[in-house]
Protein backbone atom coordinates (compact mmCIF):
# COMPACT_ATOMS: atom_id res chain seq x y z
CA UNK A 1 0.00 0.00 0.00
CA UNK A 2 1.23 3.59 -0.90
CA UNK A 3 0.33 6.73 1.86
CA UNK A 4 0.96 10.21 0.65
CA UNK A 5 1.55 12.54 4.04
CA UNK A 6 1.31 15.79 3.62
CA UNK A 7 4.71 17.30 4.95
CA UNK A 8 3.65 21.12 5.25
CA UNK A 9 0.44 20.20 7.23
CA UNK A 10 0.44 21.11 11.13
CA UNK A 11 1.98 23.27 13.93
CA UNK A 12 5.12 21.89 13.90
CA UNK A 13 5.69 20.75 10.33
CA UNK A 14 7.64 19.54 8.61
CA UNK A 15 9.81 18.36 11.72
CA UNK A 16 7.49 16.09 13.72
CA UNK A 17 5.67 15.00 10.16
CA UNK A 18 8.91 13.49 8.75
CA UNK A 19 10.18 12.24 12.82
CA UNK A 20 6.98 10.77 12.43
CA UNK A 21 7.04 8.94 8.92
CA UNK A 22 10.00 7.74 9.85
CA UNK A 23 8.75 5.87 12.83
CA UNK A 24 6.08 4.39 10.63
CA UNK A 25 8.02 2.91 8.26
CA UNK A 26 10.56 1.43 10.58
CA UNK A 27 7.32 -0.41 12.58
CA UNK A 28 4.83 -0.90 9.50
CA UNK A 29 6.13 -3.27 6.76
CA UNK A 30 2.89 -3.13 5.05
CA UNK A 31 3.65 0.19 3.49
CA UNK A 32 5.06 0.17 0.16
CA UNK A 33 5.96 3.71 -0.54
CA UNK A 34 5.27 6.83 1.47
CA UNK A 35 5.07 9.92 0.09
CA UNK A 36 6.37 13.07 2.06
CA UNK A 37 4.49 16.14 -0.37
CA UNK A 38 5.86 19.52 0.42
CA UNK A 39 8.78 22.01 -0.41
CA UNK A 40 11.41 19.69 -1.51
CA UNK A 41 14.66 21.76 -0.13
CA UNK A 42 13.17 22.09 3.35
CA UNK A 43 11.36 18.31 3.30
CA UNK A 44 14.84 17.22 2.33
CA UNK A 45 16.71 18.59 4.62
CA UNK A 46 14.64 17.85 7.34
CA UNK A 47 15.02 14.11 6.47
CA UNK A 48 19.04 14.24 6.51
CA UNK A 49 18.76 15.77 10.15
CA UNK A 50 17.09 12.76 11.22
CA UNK A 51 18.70 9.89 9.15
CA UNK A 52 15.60 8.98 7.06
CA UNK A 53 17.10 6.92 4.09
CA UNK A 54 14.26 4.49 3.99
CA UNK A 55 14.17 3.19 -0.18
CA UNK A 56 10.49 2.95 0.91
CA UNK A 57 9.87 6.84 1.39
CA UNK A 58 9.63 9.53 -1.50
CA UNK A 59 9.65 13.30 -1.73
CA UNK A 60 7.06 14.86 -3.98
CA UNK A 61 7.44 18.37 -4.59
CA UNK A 62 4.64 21.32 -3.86
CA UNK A 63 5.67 24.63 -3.99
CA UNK A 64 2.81 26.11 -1.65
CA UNK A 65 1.18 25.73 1.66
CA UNK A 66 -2.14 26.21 3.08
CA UNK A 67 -2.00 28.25 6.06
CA UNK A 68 -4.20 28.58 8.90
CA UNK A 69 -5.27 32.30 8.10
CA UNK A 70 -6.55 30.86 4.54
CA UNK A 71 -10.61 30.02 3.35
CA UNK A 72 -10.76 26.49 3.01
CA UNK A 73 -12.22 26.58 -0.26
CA UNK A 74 -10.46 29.44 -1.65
CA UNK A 75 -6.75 27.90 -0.74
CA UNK A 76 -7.72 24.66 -2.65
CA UNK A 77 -8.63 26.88 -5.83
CA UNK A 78 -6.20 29.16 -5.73
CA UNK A 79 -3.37 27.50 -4.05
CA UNK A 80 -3.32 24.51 -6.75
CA UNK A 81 -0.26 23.59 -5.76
CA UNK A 82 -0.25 23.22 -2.32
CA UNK A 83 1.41 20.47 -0.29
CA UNK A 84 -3.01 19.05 0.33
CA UNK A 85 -3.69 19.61 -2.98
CA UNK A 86 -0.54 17.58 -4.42
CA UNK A 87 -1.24 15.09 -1.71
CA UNK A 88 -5.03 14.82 -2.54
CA UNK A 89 -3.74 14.47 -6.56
CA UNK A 90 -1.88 11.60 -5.97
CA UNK A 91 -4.96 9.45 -4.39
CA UNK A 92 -6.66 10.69 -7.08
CA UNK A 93 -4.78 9.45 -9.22
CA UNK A 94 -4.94 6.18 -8.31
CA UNK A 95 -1.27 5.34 -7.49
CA UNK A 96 -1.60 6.03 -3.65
CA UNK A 97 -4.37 4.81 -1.44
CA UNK A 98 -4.65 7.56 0.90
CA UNK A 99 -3.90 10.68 2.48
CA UNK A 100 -2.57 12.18 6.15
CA UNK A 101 -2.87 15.87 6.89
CA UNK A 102 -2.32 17.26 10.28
CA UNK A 103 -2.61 21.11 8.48
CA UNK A 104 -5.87 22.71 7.87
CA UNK A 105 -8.87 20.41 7.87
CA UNK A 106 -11.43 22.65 6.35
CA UNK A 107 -8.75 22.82 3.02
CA UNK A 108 -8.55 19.06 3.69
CA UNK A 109 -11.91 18.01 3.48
CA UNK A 110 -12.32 20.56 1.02
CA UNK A 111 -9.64 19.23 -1.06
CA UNK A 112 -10.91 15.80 -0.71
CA UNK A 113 -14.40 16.69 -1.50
CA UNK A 114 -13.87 18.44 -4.76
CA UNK A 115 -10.81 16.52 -6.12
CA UNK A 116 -11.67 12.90 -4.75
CA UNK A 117 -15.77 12.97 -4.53
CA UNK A 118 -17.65 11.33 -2.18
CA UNK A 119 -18.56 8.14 -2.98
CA UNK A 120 -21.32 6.75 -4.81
CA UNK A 121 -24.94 7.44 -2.78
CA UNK A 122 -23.15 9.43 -0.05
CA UNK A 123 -24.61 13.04 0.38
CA UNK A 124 -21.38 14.27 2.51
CA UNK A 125 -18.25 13.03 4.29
CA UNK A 126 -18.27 12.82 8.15
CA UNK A 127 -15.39 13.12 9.89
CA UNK A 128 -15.26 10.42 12.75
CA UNK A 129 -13.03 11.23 15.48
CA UNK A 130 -11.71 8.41 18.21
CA UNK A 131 -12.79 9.10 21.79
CA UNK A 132 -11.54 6.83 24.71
CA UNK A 133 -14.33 5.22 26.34
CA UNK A 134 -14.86 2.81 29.41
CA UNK A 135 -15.93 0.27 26.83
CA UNK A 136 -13.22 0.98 23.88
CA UNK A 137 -13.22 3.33 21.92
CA UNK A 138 -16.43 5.42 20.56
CA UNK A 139 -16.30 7.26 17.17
CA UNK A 140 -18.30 10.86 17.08
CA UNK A 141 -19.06 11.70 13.56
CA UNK A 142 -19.25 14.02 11.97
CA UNK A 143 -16.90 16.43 14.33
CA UNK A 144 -16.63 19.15 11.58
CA UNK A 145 -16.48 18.60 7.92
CA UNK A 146 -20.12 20.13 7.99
CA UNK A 147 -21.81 23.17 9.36
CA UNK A 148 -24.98 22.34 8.39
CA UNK A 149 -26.66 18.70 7.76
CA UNK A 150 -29.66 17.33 7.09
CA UNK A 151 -31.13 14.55 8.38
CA UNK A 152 -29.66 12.38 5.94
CA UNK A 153 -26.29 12.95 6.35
CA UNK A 154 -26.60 12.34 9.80
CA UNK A 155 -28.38 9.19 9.04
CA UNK A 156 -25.47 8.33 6.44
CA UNK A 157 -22.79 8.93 8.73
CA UNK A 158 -24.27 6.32 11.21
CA UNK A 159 -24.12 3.94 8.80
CA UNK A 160 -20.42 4.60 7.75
CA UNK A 161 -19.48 5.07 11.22
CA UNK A 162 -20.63 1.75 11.70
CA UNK A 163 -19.00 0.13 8.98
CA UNK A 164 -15.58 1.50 9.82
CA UNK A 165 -16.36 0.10 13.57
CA UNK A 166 -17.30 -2.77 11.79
CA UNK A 167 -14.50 -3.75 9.71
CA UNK A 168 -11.72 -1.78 11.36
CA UNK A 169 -11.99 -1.97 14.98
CA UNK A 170 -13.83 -5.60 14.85
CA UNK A 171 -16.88 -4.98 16.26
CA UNK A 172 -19.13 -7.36 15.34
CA UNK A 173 -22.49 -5.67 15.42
CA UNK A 174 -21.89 -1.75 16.56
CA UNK A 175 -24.10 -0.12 18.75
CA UNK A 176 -25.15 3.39 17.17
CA UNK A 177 -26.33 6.40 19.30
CA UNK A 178 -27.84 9.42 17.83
CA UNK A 179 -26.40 12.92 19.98
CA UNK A 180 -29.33 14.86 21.58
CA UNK A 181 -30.63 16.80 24.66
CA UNK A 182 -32.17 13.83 26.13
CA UNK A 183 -32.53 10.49 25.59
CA UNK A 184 -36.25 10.44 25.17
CA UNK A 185 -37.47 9.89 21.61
CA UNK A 186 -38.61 13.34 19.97
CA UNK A 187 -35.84 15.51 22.18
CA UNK A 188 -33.53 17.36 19.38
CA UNK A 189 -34.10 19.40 16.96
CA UNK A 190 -35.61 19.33 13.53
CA UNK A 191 -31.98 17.79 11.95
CA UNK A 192 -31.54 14.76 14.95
CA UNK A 193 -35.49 14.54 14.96
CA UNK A 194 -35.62 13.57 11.14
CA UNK A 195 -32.42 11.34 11.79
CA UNK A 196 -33.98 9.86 14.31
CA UNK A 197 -36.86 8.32 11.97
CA UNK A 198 -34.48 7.21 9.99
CA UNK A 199 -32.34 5.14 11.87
CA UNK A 200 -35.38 4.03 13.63
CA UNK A 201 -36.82 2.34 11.12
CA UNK A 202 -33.17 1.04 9.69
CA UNK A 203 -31.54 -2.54 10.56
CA UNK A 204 -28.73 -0.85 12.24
CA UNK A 205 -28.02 -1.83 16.07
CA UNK A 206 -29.99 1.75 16.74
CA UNK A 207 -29.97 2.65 21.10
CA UNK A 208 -31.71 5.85 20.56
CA UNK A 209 -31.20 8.98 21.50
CA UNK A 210 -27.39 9.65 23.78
CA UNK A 211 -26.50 12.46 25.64
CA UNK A 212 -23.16 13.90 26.20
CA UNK A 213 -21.87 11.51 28.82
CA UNK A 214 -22.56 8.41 26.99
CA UNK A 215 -19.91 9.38 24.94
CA UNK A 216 -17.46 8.34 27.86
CA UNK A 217 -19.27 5.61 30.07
CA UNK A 218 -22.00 3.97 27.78
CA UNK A 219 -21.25 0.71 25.62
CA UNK A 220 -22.02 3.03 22.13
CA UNK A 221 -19.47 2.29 19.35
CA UNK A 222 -20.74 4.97 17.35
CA UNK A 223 -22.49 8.47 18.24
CA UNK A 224 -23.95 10.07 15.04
CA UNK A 225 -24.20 14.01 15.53
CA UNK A 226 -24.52 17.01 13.05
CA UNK A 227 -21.24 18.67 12.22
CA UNK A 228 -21.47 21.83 14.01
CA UNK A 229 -22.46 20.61 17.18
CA UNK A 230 -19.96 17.40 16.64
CA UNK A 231 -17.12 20.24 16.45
CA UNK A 232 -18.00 22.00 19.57
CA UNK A 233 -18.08 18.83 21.34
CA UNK A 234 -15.02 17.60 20.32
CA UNK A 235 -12.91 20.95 20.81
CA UNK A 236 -14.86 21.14 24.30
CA UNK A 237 -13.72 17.73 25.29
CA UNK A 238 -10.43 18.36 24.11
CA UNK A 239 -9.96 21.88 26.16
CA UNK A 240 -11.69 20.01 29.04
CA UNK A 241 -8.93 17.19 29.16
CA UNK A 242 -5.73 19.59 28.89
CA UNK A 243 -7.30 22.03 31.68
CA UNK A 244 -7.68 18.87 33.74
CA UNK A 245 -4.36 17.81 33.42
CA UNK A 246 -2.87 20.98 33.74
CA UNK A 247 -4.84 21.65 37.11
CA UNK A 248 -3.69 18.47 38.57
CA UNK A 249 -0.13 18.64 37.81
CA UNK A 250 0.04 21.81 39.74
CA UNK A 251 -1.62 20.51 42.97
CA UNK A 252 0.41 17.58 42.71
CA UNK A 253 3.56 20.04 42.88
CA UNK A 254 1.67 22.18 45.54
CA UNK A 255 3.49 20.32 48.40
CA UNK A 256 6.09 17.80 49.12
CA UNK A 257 3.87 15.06 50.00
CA UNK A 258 1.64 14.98 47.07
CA UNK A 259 4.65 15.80 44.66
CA UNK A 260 6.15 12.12 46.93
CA UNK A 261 2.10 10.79 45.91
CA UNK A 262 2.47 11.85 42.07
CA UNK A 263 5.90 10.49 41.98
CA UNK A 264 4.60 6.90 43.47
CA UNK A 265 1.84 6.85 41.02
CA UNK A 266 3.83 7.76 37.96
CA UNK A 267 2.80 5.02 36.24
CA UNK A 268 -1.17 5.33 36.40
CA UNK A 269 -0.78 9.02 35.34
CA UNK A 270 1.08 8.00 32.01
CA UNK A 271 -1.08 5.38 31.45
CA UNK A 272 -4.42 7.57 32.00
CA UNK A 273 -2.66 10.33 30.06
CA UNK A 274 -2.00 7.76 26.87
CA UNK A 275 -5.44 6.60 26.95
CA UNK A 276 -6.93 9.99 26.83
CA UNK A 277 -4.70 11.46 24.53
CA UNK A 278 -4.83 11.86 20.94
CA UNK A 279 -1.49 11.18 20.07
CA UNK A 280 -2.67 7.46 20.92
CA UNK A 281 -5.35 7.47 18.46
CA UNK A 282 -3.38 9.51 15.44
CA UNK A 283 -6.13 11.09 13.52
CA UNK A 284 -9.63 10.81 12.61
CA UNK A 285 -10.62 8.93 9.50
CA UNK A 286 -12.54 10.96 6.78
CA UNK A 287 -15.02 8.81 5.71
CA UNK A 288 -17.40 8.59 2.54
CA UNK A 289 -15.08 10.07 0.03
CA UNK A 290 -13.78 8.58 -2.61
CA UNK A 291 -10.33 7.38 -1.16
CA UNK A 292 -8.81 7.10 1.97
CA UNK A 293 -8.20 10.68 3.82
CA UNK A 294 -6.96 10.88 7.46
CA UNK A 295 -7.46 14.11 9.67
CA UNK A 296 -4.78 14.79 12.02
CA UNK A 297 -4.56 16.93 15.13
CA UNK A 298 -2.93 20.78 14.06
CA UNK A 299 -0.20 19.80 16.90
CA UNK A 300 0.46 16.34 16.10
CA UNK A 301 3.65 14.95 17.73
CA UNK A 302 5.68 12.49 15.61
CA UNK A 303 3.61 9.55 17.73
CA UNK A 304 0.42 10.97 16.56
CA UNK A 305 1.64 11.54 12.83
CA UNK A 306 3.03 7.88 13.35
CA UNK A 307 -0.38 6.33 14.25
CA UNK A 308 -2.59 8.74 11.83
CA UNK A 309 -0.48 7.10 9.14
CA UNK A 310 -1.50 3.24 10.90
CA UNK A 311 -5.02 4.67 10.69
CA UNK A 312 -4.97 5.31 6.88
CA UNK A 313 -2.75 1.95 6.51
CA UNK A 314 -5.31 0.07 8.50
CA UNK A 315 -8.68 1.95 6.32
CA UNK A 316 -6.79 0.74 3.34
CA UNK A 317 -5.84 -2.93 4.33
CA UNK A 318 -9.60 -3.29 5.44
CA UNK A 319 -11.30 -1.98 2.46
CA UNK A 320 -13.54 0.25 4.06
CA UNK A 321 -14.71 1.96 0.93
CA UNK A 322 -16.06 -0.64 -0.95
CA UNK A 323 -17.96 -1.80 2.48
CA UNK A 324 -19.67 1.85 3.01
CA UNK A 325 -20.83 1.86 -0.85
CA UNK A 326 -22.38 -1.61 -0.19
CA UNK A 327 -23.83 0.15 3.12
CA UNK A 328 -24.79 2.97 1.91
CA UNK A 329 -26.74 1.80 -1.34
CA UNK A 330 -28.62 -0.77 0.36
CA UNK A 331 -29.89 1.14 3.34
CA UNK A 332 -30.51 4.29 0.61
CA UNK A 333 -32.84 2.19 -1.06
CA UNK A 334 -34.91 1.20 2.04
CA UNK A 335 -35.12 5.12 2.62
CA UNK A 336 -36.22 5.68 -0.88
């Protein structure tokens, strides 16, 4: 399988992109050829800083970057070549299999949207993103390729969301929650109400309506939620997590005998800090377009860029694509 990463993309690229790619390759045989897709001069020469001379890895030249500052849209028109654009280009193509961007995701999905396509029967992509759970791991989607959906695309992204829980993380028959204010049938608005019907009367493993805290400690594989809300929950959850941990370390420092405490429980901190973090997780598949695109977090470390790159590798080893077309057309013809 070929990955194109794109080498521009993120807070602290291309540095912790290429540290990054270079700890994927040494761990995942499975890759056949990874693209790094960015200013060649500065990709290059962050490679011979950190010894990457892996036959397997290729740089592929793009002359401009998307910054944060730019309009999705508008930087994937007028920036045409761009480190997401090339990237994008090269899946579309057909000689790589998918893409990993930790830079801006509204160019991404943009990028992905009007180069790749979504795939046959799908209204719009949903971005699913990875949240630790007491039971696993439970996949919010869409967290923000959308500001507005209908209830269709919600509906749609509960069944792709399934099908990547499915086939990807092995769950044999995913349970599906649909995000509201209350977990009584007809809470929501107009959007989740119409959604609601919908997966209602579907075959899917349907629990009904979820509330915020189910996304944590409730045996749900899959919450379906409209895009703008799905962001603000997701950058809420995120803030939520770093303010914790920030507030903690500095009681634990407060006096000698809790900093004695922290230092005895070193090893349950780390632990609760990898499971909660997103560096653990990579990125946050993409799904419904027409190849495989991975969504990265704007400050990915090199772990995170490592596993968003497993994440695509493990999308494309599983065929999720051709499973969420069979998905998609069969349930759209029991809504038609």
């Amino acid at each position: 399988m070929k990955i194109a990463v794109d080498a521009m993309g993120g807070d602290f690229a291309p540095a912790n992109v290429v540290e990054g790619a270079k700890s994927a390759l040494a761990e995942y045989s499975a890759i056949e050829k990874l693209a790094l897709v960015g200013d060649e001069a500065t990709v290059r020469a962050e490679c011979d800083r950190i010894g990457l001379r892996d036959r397997r890895m290729e740089i592929v030249h793009a002359a401009e970057v998307v910054m944060m500052s730019d309009s999705a849209v508008q930087a994937v028109r007028r920036k045409k070549n761009s480190s997401i654009n090339v990237a994008m280009d090269l899946v579309k193509g057909g000689d790589y299999g998918a893409v990993v961007s930790a830079g801006h995701t509204g160019a991404a999905v943009a990028a992905a949207t009007i180069k790749l396509r979504t795939l046959p029967g799908v209204g719009r992509a949903g971005i699913a993103s990875p949240f630790p759970n007491e039971h696993g791991v439970c996949h919010l989607i869409d967290a923000g390729a959308n500001v507005d959906s209908k209830p269709v695309h919600i509906f749609q992204h509960a069944i792709m969301g399934a099908v990547y829980a499915r086939h990807v993380l092995g769950r044999e028959n995913p349970a599906i929650g649909l995000m509201s204010n209350g977990e009584e049938e007809g809470k929501g608005n107009e959007a989740s109400r119409g959604a609601f019907e919908l997966l209602k009367a579907s075959d899917l493993n349907f629990k009904g309506n979820v509330e915020g805290r189910d996304l944590f400690m409730s045996p749900i594989d899959v919450i379906a939620i409209d895009g703008f809300s799905g962001n603000l929950v997701l950058k809420g959850c995120e803030a939520t997590a770093k303010v914790l941990f920030k507030w903690l370390k500095q009681e634990l420092k407060s006096t000698p005998f809790r900093t004695l405490g922290a230092i005895m429980a070193k090893g349950a901190f780390k632990d609760t800090y990898k499971k909660s973090s997103y560096e653990t997780y990579g990125g946050s598949p993409l799904l419904g377009v027409n190849g495989i695109v991975v969504i990265a977090h704007g400050s990915s470390s090199p772990l995170a860029i490592k596993n968003a790159i497993r994440v695509g590798k493990e999308a494309i080893s599983h065929a999720v694509n051709p499973h969420i077309e069979e998905e998609i057309a069969r349930h759209n013809v029991a809504v038609d």
